[in-house]
Protein backbone atom coordinates (compact mmCIF):
# COMPACT_ATOMS: atom_id res chain seq x y z
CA UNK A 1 -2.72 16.43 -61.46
CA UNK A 2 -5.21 16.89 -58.77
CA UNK A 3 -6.58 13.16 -59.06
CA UNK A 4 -3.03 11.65 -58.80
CA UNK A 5 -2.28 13.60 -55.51
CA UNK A 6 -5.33 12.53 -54.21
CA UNK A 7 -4.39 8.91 -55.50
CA UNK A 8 -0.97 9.26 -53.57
CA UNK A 9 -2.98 10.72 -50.39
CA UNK A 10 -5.39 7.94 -50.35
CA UNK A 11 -2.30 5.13 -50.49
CA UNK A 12 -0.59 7.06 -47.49
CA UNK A 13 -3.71 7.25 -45.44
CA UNK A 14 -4.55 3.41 -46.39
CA UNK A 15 -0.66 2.44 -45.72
CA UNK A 16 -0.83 4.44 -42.26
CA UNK A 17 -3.90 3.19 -41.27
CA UNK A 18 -2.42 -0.11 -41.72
CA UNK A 19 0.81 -0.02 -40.04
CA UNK A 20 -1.03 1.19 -36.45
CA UNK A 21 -3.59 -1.69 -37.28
CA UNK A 22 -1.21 -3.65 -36.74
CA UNK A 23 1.09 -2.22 -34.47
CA UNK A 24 -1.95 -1.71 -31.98
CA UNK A 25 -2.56 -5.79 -32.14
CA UNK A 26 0.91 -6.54 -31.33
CA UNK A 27 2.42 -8.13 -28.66
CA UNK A 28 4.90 -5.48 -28.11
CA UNK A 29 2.15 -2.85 -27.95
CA UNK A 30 0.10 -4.65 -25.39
CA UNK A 31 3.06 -5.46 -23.06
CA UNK A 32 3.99 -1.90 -23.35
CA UNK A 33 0.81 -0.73 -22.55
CA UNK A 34 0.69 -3.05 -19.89
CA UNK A 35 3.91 -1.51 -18.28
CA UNK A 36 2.70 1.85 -18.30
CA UNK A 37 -0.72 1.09 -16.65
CA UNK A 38 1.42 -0.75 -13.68
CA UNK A 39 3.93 2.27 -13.21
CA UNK A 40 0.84 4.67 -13.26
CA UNK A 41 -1.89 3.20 -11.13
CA UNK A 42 -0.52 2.99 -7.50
CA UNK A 43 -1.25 0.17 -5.13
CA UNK A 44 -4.86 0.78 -3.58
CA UNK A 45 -5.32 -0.69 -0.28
CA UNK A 46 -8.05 -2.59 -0.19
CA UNK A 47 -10.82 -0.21 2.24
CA UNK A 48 -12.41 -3.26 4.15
CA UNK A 49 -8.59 -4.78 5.62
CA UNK A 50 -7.84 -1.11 5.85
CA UNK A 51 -11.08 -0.47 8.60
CA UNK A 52 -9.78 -4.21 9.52
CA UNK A 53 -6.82 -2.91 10.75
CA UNK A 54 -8.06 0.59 12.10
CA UNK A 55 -10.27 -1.72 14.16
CA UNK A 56 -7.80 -4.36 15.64
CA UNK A 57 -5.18 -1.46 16.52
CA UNK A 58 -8.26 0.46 18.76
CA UNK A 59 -9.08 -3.24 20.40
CA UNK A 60 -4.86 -3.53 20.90
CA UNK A 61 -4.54 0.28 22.10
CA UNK A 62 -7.57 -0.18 24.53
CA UNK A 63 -6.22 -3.74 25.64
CA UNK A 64 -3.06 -1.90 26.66
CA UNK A 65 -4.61 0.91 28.32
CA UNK A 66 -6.54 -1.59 30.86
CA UNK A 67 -3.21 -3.53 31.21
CA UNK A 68 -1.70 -0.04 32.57
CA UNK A 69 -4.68 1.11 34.28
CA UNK A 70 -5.59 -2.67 36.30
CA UNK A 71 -2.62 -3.46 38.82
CA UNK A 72 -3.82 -6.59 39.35
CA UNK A 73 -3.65 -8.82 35.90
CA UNK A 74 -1.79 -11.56 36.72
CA UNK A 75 1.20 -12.09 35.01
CA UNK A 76 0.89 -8.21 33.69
CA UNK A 77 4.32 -7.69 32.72
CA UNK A 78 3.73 -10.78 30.09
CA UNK A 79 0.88 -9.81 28.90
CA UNK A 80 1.66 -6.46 28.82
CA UNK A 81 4.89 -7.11 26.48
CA UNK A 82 2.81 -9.57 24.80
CA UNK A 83 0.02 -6.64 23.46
CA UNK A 84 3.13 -4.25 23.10
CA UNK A 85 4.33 -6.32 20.25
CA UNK A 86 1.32 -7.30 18.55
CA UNK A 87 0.43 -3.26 18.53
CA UNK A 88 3.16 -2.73 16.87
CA UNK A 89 3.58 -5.29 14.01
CA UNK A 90 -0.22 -3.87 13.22
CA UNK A 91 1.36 -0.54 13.38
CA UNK A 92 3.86 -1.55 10.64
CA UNK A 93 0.99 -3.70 8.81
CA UNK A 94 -1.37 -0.50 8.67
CA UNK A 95 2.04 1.86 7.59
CA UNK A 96 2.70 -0.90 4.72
CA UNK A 97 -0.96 -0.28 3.68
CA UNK A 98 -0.65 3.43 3.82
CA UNK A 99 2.06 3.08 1.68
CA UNK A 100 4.50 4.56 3.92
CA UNK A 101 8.41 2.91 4.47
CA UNK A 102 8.57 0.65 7.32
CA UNK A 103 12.12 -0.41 8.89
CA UNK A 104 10.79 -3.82 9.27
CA UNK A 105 13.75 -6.17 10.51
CA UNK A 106 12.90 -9.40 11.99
CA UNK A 107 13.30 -9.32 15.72
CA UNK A 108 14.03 -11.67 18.09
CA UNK A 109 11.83 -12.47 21.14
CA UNK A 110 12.10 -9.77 23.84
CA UNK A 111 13.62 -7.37 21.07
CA UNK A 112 11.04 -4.31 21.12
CA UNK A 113 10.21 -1.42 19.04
CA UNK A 114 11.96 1.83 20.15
CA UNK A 115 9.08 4.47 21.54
CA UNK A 116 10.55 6.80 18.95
CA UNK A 117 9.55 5.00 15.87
CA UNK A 118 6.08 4.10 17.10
CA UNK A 119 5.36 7.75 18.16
CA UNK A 120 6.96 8.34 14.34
CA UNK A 121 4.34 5.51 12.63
CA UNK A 122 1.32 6.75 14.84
CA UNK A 123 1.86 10.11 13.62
CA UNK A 124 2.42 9.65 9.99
CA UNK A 125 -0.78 7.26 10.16
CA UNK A 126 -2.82 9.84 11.67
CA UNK A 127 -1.13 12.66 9.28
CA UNK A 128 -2.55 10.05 6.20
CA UNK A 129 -6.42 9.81 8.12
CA UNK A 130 -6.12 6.70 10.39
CA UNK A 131 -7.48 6.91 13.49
CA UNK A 132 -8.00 4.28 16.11
């Protein structure tokens, strides 16, 4: 009796070993396996466009600064809408890579960012580590 259960143990330990064999070289298993591995691992910003961007907001936020603090720049209205608006599509750049949700519609020339949402990105940046 004892050599026919292990007989019948031996076929269902064989017959198992089998069936995940096989099921681990499927297709099915791999894309599923796949799937998971894409839900679990977040997006990872990539560190050297991160101090990229970290850098080119300080050059924007000092550019702006000597735009305020220099009466006479010519044309300083220009430029100074000009630096305004490419501060603040880094702003939403660097949000995007901090993972954070960014109302990003397409605006028109003259349209600018309300002072309220930029004060709101700055601070949820810095909250995350940024600085500039």
């Amino acid at each position: 009796m004892t050599w026919q259960l292990a007989l019948v143990t031996a076929a269902v330990v064989a017959f198992a070993t089998v069936a995940a064999r096989s099921w681990l070289r499927s297709r099915a298993h791999r894309e599923a396996v796949a799937r998971r591995s894409r839900r679990r691992r977040p997006a990872v910003a990539d560190p050297l466009l991160t101090l990229t961007v970290q850098v080119r907001l300080g050059e924007l936020a000092r550019e702006l600064r000597a735009i305020d603090d220099d009466p006479q720049v010519y044309a300083r209205a220009h430029h100074a809408r000009a630096a305004q608006e490419a501060y603040d599509a880094l702003l939403r750049e660097a949000c995007r890579l901090a993972g954070l949700g960014v109302v990003d519609l397409p605006r028109r020339a003259g349209e600018r960012a309300e002072s309220a949402e930029r004060l709101r990105e700055e601070l949820e940046l810095s909250s995350r580590g940024w600085s500039w």
